[in-house]
PDB file of N, CA and C in Angstrom:
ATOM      1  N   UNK A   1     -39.240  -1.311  22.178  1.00  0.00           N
ATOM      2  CA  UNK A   1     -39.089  -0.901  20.808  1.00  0.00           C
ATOM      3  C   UNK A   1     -39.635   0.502  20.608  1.00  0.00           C
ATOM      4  N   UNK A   2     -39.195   1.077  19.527  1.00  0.00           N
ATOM      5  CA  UNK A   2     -39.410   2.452  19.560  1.00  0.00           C
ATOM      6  C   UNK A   2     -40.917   2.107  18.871  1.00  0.00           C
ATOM      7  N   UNK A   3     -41.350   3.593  18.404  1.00  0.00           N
ATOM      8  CA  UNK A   3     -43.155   3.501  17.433  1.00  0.00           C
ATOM      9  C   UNK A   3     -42.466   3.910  16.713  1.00  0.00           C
ATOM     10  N   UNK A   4     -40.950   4.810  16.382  1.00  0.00           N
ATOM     11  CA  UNK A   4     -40.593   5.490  15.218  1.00  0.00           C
ATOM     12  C   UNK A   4     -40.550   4.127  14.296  1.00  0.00           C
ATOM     13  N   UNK A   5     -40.544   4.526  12.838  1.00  0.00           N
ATOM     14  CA  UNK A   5     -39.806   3.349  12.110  1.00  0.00           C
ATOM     15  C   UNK A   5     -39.194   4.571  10.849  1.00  0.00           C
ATOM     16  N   UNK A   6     -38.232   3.661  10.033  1.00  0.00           N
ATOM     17  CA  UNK A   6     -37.474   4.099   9.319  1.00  0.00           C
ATOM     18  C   UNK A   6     -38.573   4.193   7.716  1.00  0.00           C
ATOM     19  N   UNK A   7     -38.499   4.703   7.069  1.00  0.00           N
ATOM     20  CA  UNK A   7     -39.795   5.187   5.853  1.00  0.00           C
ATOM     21  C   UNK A   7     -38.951   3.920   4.890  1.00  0.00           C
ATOM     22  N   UNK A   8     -37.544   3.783   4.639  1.00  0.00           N
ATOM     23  CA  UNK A   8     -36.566   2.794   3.899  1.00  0.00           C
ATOM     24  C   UNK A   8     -37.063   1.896   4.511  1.00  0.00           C
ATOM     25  N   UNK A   9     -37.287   0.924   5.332  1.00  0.00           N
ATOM     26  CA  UNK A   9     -37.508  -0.374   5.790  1.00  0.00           C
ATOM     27  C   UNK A   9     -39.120  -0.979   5.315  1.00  0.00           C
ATOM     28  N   UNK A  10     -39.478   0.002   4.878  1.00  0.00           N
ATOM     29  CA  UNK A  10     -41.343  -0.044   4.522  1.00  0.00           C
ATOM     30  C   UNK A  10     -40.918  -0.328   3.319  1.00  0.00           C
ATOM     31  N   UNK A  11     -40.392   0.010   2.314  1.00  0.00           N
ATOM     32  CA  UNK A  11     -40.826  -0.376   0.591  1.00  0.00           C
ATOM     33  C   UNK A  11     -40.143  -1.269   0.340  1.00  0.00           C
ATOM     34  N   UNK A  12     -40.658  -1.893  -0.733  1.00  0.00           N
ATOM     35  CA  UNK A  12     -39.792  -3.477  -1.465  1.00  0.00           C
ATOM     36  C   UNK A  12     -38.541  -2.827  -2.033  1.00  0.00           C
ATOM     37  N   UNK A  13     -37.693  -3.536  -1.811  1.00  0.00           N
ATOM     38  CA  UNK A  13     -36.112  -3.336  -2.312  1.00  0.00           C
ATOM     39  C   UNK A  13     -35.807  -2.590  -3.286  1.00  0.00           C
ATOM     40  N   UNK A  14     -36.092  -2.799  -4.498  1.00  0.00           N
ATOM     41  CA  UNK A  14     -36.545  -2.124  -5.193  1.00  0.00           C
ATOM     42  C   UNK A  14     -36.737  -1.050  -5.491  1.00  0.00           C
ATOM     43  N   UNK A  15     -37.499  -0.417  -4.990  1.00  0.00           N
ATOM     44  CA  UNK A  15     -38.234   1.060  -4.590  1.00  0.00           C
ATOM     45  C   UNK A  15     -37.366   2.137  -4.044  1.00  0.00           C
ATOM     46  N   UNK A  16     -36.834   1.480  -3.016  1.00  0.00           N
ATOM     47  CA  UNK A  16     -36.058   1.434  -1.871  1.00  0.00           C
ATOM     48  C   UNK A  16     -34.674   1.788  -2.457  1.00  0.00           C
ATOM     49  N   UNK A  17     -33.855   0.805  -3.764  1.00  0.00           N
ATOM     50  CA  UNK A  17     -33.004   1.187  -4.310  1.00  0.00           C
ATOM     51  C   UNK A  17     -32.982   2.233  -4.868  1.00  0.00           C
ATOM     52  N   UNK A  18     -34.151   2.696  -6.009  1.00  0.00           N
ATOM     53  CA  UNK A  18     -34.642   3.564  -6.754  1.00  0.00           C
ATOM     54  C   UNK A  18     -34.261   4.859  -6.257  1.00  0.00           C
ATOM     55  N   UNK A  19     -35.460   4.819  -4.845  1.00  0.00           N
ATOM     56  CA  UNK A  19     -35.426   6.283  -4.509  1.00  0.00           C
ATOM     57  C   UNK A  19     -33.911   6.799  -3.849  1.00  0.00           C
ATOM     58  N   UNK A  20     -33.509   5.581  -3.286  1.00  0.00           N
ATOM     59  CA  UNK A  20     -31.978   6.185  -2.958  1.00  0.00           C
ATOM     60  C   UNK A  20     -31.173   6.999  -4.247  1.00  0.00           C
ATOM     61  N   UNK A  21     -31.082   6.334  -5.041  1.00  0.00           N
ATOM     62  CA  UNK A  21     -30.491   6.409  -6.380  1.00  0.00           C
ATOM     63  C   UNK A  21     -31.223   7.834  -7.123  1.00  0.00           C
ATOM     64  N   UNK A  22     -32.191   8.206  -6.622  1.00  0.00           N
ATOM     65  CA  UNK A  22     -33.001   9.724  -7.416  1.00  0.00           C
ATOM     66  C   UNK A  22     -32.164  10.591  -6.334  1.00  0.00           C
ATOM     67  N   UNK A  23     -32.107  10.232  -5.191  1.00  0.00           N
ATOM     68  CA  UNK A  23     -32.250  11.201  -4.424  1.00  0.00           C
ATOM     69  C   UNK A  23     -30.306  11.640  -3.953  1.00  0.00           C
ATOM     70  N   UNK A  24     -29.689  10.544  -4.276  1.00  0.00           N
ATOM     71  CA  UNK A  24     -28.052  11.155  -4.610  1.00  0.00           C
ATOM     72  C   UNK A  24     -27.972  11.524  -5.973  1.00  0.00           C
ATOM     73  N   UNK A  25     -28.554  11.187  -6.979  1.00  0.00           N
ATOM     74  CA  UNK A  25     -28.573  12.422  -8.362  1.00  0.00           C
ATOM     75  C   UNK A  25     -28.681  13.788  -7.707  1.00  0.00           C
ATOM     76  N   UNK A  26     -29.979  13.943  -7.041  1.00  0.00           N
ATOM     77  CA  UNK A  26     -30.420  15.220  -6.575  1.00  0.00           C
ATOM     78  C   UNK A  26     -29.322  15.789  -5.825  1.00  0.00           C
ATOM     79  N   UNK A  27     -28.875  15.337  -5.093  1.00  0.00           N
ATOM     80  CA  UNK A  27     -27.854  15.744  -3.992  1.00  0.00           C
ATOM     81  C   UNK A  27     -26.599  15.727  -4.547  1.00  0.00           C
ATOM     82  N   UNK A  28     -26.141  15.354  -5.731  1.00  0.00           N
ATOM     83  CA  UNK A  28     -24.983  15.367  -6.335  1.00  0.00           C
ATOM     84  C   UNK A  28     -24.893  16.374  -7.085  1.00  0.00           C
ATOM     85  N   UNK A  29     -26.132  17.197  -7.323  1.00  0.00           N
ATOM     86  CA  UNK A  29     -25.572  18.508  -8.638  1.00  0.00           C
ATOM     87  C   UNK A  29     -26.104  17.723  -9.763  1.00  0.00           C
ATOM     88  N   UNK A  30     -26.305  16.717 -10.737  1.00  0.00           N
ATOM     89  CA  UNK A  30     -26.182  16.311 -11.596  1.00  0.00           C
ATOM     90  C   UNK A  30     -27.590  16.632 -12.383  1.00  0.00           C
ATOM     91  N   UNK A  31     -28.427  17.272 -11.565  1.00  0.00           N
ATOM     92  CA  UNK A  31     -29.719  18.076 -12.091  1.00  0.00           C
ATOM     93  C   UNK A  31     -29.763  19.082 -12.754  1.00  0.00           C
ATOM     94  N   UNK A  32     -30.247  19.429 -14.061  1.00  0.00           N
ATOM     95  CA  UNK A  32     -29.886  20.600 -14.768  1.00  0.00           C
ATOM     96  C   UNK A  32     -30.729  21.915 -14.115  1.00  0.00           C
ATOM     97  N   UNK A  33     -31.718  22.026 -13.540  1.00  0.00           N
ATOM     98  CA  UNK A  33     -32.608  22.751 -13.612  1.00  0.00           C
ATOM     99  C   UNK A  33     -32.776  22.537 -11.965  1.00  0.00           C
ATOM    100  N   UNK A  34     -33.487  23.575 -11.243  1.00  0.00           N
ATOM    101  CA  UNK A  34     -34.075  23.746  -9.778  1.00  0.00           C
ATOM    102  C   UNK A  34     -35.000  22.133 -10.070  1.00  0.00           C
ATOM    103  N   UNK A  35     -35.676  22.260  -8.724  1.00  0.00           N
ATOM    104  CA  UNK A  35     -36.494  21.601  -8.275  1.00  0.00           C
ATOM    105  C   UNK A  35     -37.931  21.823  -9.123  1.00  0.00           C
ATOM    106  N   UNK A  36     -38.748  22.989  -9.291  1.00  0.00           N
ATOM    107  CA  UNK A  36     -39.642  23.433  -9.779  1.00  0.00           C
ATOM    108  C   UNK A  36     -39.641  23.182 -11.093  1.00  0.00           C
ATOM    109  N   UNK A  37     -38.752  23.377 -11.881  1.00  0.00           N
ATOM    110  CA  UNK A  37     -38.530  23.514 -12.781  1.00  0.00           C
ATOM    111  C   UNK A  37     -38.419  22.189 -13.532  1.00  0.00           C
ATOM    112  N   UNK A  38     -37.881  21.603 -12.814  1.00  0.00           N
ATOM    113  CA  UNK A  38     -37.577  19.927 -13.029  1.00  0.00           C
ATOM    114  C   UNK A  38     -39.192  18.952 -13.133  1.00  0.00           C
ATOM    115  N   UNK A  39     -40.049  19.913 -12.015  1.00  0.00           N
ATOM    116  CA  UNK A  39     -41.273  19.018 -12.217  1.00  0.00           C
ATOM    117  C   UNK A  39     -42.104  20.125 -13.401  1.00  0.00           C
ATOM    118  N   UNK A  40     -41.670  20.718 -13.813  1.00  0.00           N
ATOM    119  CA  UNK A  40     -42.808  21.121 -14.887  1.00  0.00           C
ATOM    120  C   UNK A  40     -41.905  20.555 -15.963  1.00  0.00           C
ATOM    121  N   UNK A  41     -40.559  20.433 -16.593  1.00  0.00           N
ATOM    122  CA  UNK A  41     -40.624  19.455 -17.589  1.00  0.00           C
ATOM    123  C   UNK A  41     -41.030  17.957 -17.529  1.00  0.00           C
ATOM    124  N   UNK A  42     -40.972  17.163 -16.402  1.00  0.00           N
ATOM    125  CA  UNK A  42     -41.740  15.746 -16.193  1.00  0.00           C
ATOM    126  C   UNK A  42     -43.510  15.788 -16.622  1.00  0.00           C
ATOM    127  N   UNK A  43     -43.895  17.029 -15.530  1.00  0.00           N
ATOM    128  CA  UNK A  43     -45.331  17.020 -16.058  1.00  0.00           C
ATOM    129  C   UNK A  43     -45.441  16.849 -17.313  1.00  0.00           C
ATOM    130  N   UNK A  44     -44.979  17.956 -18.269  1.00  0.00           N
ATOM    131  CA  UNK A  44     -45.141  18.169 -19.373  1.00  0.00           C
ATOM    132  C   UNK A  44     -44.822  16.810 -20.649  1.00  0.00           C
ATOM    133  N   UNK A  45     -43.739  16.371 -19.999  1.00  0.00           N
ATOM    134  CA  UNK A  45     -43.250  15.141 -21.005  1.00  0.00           C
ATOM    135  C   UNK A  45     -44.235  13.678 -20.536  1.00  0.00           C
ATOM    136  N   UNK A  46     -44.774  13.796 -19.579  1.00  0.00           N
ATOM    137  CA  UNK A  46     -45.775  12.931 -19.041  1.00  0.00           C
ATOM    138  C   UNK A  46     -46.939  12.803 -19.597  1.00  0.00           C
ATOM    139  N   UNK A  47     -47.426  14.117 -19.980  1.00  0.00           N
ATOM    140  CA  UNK A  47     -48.800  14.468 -20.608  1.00  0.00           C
ATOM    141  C   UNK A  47     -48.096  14.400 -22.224  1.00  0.00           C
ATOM    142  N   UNK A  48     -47.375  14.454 -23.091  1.00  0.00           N
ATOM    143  CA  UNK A  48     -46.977  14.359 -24.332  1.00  0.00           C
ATOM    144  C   UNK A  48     -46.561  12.619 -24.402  1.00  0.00           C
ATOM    145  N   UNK A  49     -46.518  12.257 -23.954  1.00  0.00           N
ATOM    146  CA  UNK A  49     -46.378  10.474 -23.668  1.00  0.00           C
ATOM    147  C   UNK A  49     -47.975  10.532 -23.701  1.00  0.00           C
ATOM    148  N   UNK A  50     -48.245  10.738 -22.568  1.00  0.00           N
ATOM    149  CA  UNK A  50     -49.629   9.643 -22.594  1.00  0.00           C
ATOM    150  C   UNK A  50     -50.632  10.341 -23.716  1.00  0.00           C
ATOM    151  N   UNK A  51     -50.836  11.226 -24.200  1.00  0.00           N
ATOM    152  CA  UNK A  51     -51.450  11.938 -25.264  1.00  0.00           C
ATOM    153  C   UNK A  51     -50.806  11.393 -26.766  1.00  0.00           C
ATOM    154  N   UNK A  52     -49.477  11.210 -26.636  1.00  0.00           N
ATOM    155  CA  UNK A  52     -49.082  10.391 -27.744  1.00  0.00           C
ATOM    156  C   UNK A  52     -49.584   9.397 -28.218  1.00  0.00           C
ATOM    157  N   UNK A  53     -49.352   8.512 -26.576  1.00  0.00           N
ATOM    158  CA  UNK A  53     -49.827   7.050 -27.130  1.00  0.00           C
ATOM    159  C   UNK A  53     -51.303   6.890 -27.163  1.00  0.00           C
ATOM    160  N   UNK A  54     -51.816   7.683 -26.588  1.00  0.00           N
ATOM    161  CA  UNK A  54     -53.744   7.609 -26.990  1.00  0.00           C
ATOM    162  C   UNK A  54     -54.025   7.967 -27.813  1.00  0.00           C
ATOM    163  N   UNK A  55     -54.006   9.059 -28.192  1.00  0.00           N
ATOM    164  CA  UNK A  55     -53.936   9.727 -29.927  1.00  0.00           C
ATOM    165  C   UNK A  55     -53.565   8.589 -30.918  1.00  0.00           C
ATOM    166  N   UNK A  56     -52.342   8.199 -30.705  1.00  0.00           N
ATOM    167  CA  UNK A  56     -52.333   7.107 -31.904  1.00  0.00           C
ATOM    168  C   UNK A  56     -52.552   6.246 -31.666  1.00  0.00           C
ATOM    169  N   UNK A  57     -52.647   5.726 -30.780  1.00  0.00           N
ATOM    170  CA  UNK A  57     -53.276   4.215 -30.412  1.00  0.00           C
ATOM    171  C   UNK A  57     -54.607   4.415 -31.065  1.00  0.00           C
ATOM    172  N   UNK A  58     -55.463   5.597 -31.410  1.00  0.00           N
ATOM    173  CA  UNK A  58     -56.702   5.112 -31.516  1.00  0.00           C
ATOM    174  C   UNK A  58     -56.789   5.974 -32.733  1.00  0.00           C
ATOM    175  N   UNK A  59     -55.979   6.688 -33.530  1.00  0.00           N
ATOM    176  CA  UNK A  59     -56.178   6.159 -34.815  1.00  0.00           C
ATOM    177  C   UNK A  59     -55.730   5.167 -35.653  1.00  0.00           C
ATOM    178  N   UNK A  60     -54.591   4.734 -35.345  1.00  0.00           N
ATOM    179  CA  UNK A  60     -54.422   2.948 -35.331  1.00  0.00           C
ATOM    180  C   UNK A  60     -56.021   2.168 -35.614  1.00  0.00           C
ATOM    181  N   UNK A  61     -56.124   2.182 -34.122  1.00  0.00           N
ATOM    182  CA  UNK A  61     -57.356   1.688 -33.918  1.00  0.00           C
ATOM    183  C   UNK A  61     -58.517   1.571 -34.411  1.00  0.00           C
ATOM    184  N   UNK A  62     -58.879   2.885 -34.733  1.00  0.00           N
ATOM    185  CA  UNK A  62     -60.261   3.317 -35.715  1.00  0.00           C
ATOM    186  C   UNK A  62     -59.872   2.860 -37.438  1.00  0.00           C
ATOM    187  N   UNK A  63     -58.662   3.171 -37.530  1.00  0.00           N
ATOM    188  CA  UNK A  63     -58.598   2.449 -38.824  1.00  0.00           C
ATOM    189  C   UNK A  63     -58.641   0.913 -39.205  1.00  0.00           C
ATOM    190  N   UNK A  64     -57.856  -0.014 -38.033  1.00  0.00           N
ATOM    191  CA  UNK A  64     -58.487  -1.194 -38.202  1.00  0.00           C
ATOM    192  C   UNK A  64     -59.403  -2.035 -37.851  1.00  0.00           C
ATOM    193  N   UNK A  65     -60.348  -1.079 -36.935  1.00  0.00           N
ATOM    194  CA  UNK A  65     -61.582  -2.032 -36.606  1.00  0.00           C
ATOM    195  C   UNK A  65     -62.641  -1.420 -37.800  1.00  0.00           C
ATOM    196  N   UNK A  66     -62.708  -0.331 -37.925  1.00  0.00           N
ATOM    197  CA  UNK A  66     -63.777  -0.178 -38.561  1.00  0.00           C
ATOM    198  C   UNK A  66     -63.622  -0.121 -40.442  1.00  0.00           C
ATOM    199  N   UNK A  67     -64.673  -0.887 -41.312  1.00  0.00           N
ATOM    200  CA  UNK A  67     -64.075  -1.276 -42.277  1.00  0.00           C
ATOM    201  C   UNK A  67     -63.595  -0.276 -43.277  1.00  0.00           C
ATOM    202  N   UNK A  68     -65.367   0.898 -43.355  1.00  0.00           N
ATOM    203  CA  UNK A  68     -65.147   1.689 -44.328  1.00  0.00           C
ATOM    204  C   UNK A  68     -63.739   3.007 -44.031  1.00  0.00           C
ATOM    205  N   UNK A  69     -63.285   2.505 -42.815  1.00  0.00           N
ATOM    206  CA  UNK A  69     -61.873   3.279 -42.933  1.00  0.00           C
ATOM    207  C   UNK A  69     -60.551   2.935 -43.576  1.00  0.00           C
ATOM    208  N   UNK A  70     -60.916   2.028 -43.862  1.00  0.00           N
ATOM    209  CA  UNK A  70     -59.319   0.831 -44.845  1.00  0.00           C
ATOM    210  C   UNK A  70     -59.944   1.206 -45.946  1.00  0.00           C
ATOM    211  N   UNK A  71     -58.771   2.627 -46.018  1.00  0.00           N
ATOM    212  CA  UNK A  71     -58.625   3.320 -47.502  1.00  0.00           C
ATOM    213  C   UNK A  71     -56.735   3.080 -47.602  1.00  0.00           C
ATOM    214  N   UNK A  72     -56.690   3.506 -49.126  1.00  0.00           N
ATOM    215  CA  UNK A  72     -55.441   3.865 -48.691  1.00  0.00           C
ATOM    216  C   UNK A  72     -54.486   4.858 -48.744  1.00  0.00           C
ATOM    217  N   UNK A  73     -55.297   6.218 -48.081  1.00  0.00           N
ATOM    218  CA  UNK A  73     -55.264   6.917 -47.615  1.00  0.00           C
ATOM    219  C   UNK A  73     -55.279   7.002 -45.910  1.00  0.00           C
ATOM    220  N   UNK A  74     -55.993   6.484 -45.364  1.00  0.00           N
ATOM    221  CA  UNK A  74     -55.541   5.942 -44.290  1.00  0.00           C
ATOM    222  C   UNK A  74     -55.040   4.925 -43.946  1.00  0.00           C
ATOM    223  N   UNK A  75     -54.687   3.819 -44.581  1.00  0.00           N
ATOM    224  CA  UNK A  75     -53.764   3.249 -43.968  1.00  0.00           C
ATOM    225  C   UNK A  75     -51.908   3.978 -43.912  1.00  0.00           C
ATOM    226  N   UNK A  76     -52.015   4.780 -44.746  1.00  0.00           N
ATOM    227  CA  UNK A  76     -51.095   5.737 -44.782  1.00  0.00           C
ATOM    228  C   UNK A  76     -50.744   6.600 -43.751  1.00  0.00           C
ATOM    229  N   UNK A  77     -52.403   7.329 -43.383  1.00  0.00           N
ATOM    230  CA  UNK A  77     -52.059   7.882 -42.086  1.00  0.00           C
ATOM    231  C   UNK A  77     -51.750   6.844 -41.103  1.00  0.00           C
ATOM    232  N   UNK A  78     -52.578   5.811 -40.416  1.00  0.00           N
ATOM    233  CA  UNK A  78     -52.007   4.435 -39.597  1.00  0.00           C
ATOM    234  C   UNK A  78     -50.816   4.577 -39.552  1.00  0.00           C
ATOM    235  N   UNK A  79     -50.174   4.425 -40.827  1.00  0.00           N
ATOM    236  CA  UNK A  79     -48.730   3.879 -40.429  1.00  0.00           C
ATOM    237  C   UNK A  79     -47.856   5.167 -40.219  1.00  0.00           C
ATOM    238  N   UNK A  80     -48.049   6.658 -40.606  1.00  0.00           N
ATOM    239  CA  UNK A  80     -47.324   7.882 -40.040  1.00  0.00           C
ATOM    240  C   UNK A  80     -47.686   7.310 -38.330  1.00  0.00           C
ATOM    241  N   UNK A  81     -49.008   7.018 -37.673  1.00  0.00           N
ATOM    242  CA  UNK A  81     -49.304   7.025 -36.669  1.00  0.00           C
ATOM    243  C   UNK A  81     -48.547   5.974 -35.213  1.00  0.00           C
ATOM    244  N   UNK A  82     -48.419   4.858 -36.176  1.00  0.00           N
ATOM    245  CA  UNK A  82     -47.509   4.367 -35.507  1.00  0.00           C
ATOM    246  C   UNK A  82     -45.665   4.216 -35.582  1.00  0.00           C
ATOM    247  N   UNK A  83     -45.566   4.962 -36.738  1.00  0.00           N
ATOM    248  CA  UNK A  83     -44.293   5.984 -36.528  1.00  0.00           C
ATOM    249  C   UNK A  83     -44.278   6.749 -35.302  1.00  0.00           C
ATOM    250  N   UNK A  84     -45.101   7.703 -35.497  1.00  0.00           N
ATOM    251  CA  UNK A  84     -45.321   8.575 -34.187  1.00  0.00           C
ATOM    252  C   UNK A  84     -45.453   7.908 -32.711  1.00  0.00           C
ATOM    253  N   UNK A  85     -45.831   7.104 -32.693  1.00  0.00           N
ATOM    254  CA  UNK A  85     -45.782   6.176 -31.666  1.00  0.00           C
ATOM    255  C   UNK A  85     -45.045   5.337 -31.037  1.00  0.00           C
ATOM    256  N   UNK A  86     -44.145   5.074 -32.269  1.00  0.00           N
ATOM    257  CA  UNK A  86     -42.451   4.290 -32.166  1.00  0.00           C
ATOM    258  C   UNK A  86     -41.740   5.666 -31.538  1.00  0.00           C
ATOM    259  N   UNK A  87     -41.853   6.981 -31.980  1.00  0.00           N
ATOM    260  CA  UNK A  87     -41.093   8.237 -31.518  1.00  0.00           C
ATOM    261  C   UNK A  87     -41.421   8.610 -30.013  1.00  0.00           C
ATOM    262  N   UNK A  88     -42.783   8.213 -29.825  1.00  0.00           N
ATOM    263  CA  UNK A  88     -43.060   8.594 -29.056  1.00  0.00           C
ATOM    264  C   UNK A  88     -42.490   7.609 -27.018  1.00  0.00           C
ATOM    265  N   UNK A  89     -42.690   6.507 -28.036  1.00  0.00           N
ATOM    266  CA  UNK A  89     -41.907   5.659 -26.570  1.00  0.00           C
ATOM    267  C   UNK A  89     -40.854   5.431 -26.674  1.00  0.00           C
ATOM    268  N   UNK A  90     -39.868   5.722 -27.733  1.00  0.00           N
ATOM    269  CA  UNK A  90     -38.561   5.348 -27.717  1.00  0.00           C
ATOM    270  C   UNK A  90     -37.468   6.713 -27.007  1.00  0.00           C
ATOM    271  N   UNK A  91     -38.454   8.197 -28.146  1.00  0.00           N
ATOM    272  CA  UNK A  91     -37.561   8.995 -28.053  1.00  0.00           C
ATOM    273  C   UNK A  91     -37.823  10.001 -26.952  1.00  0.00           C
ATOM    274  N   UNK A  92     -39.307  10.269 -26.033  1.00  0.00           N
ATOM    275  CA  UNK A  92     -39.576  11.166 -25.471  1.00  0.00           C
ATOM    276  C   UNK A  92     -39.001  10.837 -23.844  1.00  0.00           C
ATOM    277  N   UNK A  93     -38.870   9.475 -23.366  1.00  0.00           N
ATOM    278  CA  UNK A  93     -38.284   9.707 -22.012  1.00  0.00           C
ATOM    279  C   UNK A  93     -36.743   9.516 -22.170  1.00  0.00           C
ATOM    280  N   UNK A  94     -36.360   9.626 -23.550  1.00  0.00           N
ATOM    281  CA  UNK A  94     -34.748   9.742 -23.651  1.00  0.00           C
ATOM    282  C   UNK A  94     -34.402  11.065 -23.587  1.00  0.00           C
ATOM    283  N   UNK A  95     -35.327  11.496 -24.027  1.00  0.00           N
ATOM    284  CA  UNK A  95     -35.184  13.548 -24.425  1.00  0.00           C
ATOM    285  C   UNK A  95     -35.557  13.610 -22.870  1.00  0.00           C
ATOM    286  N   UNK A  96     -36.426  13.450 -22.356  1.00  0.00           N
ATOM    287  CA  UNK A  96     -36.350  14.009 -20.707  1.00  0.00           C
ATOM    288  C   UNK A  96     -35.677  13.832 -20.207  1.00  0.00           C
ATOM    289  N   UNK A  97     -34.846  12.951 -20.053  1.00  0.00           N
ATOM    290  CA  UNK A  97     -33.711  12.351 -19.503  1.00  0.00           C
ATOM    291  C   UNK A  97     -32.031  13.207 -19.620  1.00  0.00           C
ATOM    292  N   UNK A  98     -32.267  13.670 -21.324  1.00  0.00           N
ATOM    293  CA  UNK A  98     -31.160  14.226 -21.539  1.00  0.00           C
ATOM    294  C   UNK A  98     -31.021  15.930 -21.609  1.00  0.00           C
ATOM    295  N   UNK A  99     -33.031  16.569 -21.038  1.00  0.00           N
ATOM    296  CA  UNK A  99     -33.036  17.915 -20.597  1.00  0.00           C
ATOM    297  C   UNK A  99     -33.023  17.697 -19.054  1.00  0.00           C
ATOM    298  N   UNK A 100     -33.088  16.796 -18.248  1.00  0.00           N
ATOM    299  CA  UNK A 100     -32.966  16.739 -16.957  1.00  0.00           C
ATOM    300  C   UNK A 100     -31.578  17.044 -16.376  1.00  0.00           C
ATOM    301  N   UNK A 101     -31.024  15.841 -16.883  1.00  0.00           N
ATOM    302  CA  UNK A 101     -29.462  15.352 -16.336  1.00  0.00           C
ATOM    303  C   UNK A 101     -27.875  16.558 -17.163  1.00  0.00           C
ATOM    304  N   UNK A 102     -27.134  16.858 -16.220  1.00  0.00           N
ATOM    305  CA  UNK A 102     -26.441  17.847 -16.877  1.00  0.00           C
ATOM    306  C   UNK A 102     -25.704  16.833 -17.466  1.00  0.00           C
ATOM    307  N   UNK A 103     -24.721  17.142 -18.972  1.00  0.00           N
ATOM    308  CA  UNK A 103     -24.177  16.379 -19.629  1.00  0.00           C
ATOM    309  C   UNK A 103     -21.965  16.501 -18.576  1.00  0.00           C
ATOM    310  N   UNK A 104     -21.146  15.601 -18.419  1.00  0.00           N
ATOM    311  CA  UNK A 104     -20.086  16.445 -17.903  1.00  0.00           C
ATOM    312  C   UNK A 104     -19.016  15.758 -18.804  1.00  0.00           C
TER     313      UNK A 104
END
């Protein structure tokens, strides 16, 4: 037997499907942008996700654990917050998706 092994035969199916499937996008043209370029909008939409959802997750948060914050004035803000938060997981890896991928 050889010591080589194949890097595809190592990951769960899955994975395995996945990366095939990124990696004929890549090879098909269907990328709007270089390589470089492609990972600084991911970074960027990565860090606006997870800053989204912490940010409002925890003024959410601070408004309903703690009492003297249930005004209603903030529960006002709360609920802009989890607006923002509905925007934030619904609409931000759709928008990456649709500055990534060329439209044809």
């Amino acid at each position: 037997m050889s010591s080589e092994k194949n890097a595809s035969h190592d990951l769960h199916p899955f994975l395995n499907e996945t990366l095939n499937i990124l990696l004929n996008i890549q090879n098909l043209g269907y990328l709007r942008h270089e390589d470089f370029i492609t990972l600084i909008f991911i970074v960027a939409y990565v860090v606006v996700f997870i800053l989204g959802i912490f940010g409002n997750a925890l003024v959410i948060g601070i408004v309903m654990r703690i009492k003297k914050m249930r005004t209603v004035t903030n529960y006002f803000i709360a609920n802009l917050a989890f607006a923002d938060l509905l925007v934030v997981i619904f609409c931000i890896p759709a928008t990456l998706v649709s500055n990534l991928v060329t439209r044809e």
